[in-house]
Protein backbone atom coordinates (compact mmCIF):
# COMPACT_ATOMS: atom_id res chain seq x y z
CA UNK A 1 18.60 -10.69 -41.74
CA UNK A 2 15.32 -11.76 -43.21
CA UNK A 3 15.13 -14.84 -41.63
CA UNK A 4 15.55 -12.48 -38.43
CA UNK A 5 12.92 -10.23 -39.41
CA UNK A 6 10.39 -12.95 -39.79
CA UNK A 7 11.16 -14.37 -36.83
CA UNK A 8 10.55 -10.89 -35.15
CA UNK A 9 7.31 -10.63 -36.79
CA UNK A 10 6.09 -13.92 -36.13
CA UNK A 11 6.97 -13.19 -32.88
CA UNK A 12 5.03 -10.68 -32.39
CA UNK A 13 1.78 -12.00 -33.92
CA UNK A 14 1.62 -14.67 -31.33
CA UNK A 15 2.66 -12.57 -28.90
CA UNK A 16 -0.61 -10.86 -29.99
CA UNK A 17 -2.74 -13.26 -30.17
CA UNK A 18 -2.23 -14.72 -26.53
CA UNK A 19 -2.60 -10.96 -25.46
CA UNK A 20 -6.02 -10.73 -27.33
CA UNK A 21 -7.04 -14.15 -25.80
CA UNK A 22 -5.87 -13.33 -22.01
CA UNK A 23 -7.54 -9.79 -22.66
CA UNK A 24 -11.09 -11.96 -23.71
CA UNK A 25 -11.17 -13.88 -20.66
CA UNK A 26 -10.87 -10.26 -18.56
CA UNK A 27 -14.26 -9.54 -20.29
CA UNK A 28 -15.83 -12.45 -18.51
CA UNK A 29 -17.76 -11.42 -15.48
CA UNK A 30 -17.61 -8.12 -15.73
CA UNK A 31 -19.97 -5.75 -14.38
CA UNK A 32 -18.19 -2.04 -14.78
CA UNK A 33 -14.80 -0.81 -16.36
CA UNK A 34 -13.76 2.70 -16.12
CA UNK A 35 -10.46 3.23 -17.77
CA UNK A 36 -10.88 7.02 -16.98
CA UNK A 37 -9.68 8.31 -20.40
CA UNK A 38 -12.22 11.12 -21.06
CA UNK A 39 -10.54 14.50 -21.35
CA UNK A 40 -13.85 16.29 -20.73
CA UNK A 41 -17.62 16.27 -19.53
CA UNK A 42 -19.00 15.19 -16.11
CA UNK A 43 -19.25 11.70 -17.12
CA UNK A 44 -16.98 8.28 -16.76
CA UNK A 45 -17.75 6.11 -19.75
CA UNK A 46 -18.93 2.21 -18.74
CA UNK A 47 -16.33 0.13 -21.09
CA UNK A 48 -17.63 -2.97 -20.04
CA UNK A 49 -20.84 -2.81 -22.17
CA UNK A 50 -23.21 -2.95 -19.50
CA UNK A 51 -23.94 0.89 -19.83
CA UNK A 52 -23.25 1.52 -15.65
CA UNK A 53 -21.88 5.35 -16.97
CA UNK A 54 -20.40 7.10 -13.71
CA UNK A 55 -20.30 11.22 -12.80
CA UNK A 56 -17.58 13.39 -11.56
CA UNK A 57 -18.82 14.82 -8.62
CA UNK A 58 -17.50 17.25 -5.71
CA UNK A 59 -14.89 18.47 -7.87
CA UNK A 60 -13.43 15.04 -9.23
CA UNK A 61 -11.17 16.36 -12.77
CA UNK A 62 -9.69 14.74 -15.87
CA UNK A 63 -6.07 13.76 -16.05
CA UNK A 64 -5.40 12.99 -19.34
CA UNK A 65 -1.90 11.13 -20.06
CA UNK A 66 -1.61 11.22 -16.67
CA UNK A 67 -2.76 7.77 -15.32
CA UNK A 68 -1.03 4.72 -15.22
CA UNK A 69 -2.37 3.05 -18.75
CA UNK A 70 -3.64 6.48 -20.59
CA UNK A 71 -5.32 9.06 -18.02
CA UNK A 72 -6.73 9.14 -15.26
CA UNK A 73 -8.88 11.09 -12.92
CA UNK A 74 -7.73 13.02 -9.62
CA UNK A 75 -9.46 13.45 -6.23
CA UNK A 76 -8.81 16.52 -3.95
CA UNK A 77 -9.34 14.51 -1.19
CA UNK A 78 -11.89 17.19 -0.16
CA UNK A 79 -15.29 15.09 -1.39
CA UNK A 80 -14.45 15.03 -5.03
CA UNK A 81 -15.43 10.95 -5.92
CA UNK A 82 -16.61 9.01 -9.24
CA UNK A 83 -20.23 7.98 -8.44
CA UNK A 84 -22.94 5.66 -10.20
CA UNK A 85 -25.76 6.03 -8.21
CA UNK A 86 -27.18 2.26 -9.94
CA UNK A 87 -24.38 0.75 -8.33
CA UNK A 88 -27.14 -1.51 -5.78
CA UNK A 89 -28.13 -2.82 -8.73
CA UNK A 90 -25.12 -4.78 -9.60
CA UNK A 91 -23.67 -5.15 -6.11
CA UNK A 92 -26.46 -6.88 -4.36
CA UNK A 93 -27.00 -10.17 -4.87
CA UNK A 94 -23.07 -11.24 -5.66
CA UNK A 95 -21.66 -13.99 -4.42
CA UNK A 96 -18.43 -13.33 -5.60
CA UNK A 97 -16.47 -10.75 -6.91
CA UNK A 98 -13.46 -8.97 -8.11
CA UNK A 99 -12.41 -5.20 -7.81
CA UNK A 100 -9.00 -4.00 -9.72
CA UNK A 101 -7.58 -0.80 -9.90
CA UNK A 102 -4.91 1.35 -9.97
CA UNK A 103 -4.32 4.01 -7.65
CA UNK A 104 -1.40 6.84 -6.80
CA UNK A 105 -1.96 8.77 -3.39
CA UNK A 106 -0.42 11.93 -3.18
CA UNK A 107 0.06 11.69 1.16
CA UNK A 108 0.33 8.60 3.56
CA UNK A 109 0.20 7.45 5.86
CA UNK A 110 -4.21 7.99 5.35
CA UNK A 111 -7.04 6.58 5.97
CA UNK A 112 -8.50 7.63 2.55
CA UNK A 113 -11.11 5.42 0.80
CA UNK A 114 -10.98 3.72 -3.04
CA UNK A 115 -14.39 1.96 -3.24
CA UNK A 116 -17.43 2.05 -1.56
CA UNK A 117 -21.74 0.52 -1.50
CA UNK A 118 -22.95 3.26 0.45
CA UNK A 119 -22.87 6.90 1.72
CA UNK A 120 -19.76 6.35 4.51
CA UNK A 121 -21.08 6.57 7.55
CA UNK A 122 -18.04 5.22 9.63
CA UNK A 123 -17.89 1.50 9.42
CA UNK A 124 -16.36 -1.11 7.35
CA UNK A 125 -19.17 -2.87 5.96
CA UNK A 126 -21.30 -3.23 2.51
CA UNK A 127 -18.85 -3.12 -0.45
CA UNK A 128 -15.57 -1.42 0.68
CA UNK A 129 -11.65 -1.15 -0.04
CA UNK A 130 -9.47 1.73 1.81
CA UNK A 131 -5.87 2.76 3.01
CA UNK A 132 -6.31 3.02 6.64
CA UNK A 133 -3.60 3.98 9.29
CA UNK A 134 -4.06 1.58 11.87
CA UNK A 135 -5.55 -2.02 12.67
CA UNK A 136 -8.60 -2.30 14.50
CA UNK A 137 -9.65 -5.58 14.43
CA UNK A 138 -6.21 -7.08 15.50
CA UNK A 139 -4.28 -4.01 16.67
CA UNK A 140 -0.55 -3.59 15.80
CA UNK A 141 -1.07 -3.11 12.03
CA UNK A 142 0.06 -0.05 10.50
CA UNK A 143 -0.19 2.04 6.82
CA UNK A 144 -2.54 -1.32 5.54
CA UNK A 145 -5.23 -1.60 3.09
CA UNK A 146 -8.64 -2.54 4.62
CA UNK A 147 -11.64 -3.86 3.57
CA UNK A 148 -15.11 -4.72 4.39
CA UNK A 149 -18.42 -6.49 2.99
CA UNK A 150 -22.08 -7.48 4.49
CA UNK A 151 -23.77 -10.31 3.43
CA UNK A 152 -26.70 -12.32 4.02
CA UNK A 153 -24.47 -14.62 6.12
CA UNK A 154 -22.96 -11.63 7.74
CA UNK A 155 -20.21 -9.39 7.28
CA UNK A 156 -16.54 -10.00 7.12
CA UNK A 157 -14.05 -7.48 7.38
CA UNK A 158 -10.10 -7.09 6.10
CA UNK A 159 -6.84 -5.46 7.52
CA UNK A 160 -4.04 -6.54 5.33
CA UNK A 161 -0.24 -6.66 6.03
CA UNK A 162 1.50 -3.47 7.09
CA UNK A 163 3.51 -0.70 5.49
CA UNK A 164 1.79 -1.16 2.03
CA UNK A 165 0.87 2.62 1.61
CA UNK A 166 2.42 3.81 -1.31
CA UNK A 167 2.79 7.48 -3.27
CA UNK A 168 3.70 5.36 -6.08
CA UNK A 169 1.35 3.71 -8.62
CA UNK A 170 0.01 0.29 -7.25
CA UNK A 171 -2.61 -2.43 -7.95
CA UNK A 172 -4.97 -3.62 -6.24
CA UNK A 173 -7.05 -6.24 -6.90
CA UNK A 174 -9.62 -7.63 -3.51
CA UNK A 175 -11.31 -10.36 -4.12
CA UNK A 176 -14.23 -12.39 -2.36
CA UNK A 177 -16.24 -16.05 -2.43
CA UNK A 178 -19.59 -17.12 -0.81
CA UNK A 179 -17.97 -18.97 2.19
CA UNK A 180 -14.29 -18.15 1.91
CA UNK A 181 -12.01 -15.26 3.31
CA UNK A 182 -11.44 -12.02 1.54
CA UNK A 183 -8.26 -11.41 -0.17
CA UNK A 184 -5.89 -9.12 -1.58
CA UNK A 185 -3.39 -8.54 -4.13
CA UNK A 186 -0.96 -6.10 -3.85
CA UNK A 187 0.93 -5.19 -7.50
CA UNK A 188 -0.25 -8.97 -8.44
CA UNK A 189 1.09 -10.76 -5.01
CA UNK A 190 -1.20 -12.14 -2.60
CA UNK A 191 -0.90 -10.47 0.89
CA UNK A 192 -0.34 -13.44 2.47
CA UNK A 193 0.06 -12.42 5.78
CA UNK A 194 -2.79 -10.06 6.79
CA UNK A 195 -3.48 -8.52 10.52
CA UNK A 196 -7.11 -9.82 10.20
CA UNK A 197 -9.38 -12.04 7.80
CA UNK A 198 -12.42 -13.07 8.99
CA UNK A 199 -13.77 -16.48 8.53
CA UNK A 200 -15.64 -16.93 5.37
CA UNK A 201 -19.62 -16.60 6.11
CA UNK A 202 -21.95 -17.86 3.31
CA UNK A 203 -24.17 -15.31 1.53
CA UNK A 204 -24.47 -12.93 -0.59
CA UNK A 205 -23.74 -9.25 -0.82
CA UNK A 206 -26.47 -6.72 0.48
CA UNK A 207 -26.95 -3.52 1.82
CA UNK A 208 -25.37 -1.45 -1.64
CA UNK A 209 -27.14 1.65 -2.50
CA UNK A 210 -24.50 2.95 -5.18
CA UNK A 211 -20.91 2.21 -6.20
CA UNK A 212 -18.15 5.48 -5.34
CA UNK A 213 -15.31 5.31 -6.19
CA UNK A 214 -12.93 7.52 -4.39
CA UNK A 215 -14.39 7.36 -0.95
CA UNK A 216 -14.35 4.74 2.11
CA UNK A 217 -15.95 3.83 5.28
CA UNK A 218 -13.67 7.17 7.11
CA UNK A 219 -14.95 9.22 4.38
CA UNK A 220 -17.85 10.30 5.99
CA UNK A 221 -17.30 13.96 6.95
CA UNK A 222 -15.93 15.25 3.70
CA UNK A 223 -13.15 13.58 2.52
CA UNK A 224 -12.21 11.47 0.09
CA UNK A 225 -9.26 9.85 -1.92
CA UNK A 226 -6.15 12.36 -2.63
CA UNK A 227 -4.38 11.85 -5.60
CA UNK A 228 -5.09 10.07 -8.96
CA UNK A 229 -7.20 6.35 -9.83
CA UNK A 230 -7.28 4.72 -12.77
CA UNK A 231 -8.38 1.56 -14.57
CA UNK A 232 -11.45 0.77 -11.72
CA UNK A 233 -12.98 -2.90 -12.39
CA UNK A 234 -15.68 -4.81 -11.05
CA UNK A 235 -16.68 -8.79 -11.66
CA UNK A 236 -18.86 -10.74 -10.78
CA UNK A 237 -16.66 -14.06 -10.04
CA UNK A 238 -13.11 -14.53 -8.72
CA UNK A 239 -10.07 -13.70 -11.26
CA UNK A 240 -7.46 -16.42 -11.04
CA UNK A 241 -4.06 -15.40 -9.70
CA UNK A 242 -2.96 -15.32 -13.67
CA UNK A 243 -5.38 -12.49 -14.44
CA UNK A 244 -4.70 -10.41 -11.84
CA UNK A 245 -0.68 -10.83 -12.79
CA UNK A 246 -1.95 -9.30 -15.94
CA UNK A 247 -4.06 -6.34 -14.87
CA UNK A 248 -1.23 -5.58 -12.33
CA UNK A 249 1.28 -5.68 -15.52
CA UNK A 250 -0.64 -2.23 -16.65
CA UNK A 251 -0.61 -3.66 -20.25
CA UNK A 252 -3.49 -6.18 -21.05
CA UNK A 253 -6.61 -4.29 -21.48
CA UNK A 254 -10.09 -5.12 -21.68
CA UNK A 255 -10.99 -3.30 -24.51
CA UNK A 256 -8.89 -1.55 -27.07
CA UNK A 257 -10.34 1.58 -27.75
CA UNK A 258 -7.93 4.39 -26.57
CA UNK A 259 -5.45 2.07 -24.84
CA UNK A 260 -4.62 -0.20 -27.56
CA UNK A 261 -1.06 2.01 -28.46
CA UNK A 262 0.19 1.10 -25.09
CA UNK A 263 -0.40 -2.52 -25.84
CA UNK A 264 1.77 -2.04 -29.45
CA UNK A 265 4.12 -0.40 -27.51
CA UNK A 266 4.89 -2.81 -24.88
CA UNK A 267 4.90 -5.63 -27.97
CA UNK A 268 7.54 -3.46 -30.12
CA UNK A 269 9.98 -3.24 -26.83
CA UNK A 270 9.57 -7.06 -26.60
C-alpha cells in the first residue's frame, strides 16, 4: 500500500510538472487572454499581462460556473459583445497569429459572429471568425465556420467543412502565416477538408480598429453571438498542433489564478 501511494504521488508531481511546462509555452506569444471569470463589473480582465482589459457592452452578462473551464459570459444575440476598443493596436502589423476559444450557441443553424477587427459592416475581411449558414465562396457548404483577414498582400478568406455547428461546447482554434492558408481546428482536429481556402498572400494584417468579441462580418444590423464564450485567446505566432490539443482538452491553463482547481481536479481523477 505505501509503495502504491508513492507511486500515486509521484505520479502526480510529474504529471504536474509537464502540465506547468506545456501551460508556460501557452504564455508565449500572447497578446490577450480572457478567461471570463469575473462575477461582476463592466469589465473583462486581460490575463495575459499585457493590460488589453475588455468591456461588456450592449447587454453582454456574467456567467459564473457556467463556462466551460470556470464561467463564462453570455450574449443575447441582440448586440450584447466583449469589446477592447485598443484592439488595432495589437492586430495590425501581425504576421501570424492564433485565436482559441470556447464557445456554446444556444440556436443553429446561424450566421452569428465570435471575433471581429472592425465595426461589421457585411464582409469577411480584417480579423474575423463566424458560424455562417451557407458557403459563398464555393457554394454547397452548409452550418460551417468562416473566416476572413486583410493584409498588406491582400485578403484571404475561409469556409470550413460542413455541419460543424454545434449547441454543444466546442473549440476553436484559427490560425494564420504570412504566405500560407488559413486554418482551423475544430475540438483540436484540423478541418482538413474545407469548402474554400484561399491561397496564402504575403503580408501582414491591417485594417483593425478594435478587437469584439461576440460579433462577425453578418453582425452588422444588431446582432451578435447567442449563447455563452469562454476562454478567448489571441497570439501573435502559430500554436503547434500539440498546443491546441491542449487548449481544446479544457484543462491546461495559462495562468492559474481562479482556474487552477480544475487543473487539481482533472490530476486527482488521473
Amino acid at each position: 500500500m505505501r509503495n502504491l501511494s508513492w507511486f500515486v504521488l509521484i505520479t502526480l508531481v510529474v504529471t504536474f510538472y509537464l502540465t506547468s511546462v506545456a501551460s508556460a509555452s501557452l504564455k508565449d506569444g500572447l497578446l490577450i487572454y480572457l478567461p471570463f471569470d469575473e462575477r461582476s463589473g463592466q469589465t473583462a480582465a486581460d490575463q495575459s499581462g499585457n493590460n488589453n482589459d475588455a468591456a461588456l457592452i450592449e447587454g453582454a452578462e456574467w456567467k459564473p460556473n457556467g463556462g466551460k473551464i470556470g464561467g463564462a459570459v453570455s450574449l443575447d444575440g441582440a448586440g450584447a459583445a466583449v469589446e477592447d476598443p485598443n484592439g488595432g493596436d495589437y492586430i495590425n502589423g501581425l504576421s501570424a497569429f492564433t485565436m482559441s476559444l470556447w464557445i456554446k450557441a444556444a440556436e443553429i443553424p446561424t450566421d452569428k459572429g465570435l471575433i471581429h477587427g472592425v465595426d461589421p459592416d457585411g464582409g469577411d475581411h480584417t480579423f474575423g471568425l463566424r458560424y455562417d449558414v451557407a458557403s459563398w465562396a464555393t457554394p454547397g457548404g452548409t452550418k460551417l465556420v468562416k473566416g476572413g483577414i486583410t493584409t498588406t498582400g491582400g485578403g484571404q478568406a475561409y469556409e470550413g467543412k460542413s455541419d460543424v455547428q454545434t449547441t454543444d461546447w466546442q473549440h476553436l482554434a484559427f490560425t494564420w502565416k504570412s504566405g500560407e492558408q488559413l486554418a482551423l481546428y475544430i475540438d483540436g482536429e484540423l478541418d482538413d477538408d474545407p469548402t474554400h481556402n484561399d491561397d496564402g498572400k504575403v503580408g501582414t494584417i491591417s485594417g483593425a480598429t478594435k478587437l469584439i468579441v461576440g460579433k462577425g462580418a453578418k453582425d452588422n444590423n444588431g446582432t451578435s453571438w447567442n449563447g455563452l464564450m469562454d476562454d478567448v485567446r489571441i497570439y501573435d505566432r502559430v500554436l503547434s498542433e500539440a498546443e491546441i490539443a491542449e487548449l481544446a482538452s479544457g484543462v491546461l491553463e495559462v495562468e492559474a489564478g481562479g482556474k487552477l482547481a480544475t487543473t487539481w481536479a482533472h490530476l486527482k481523477q488521473r
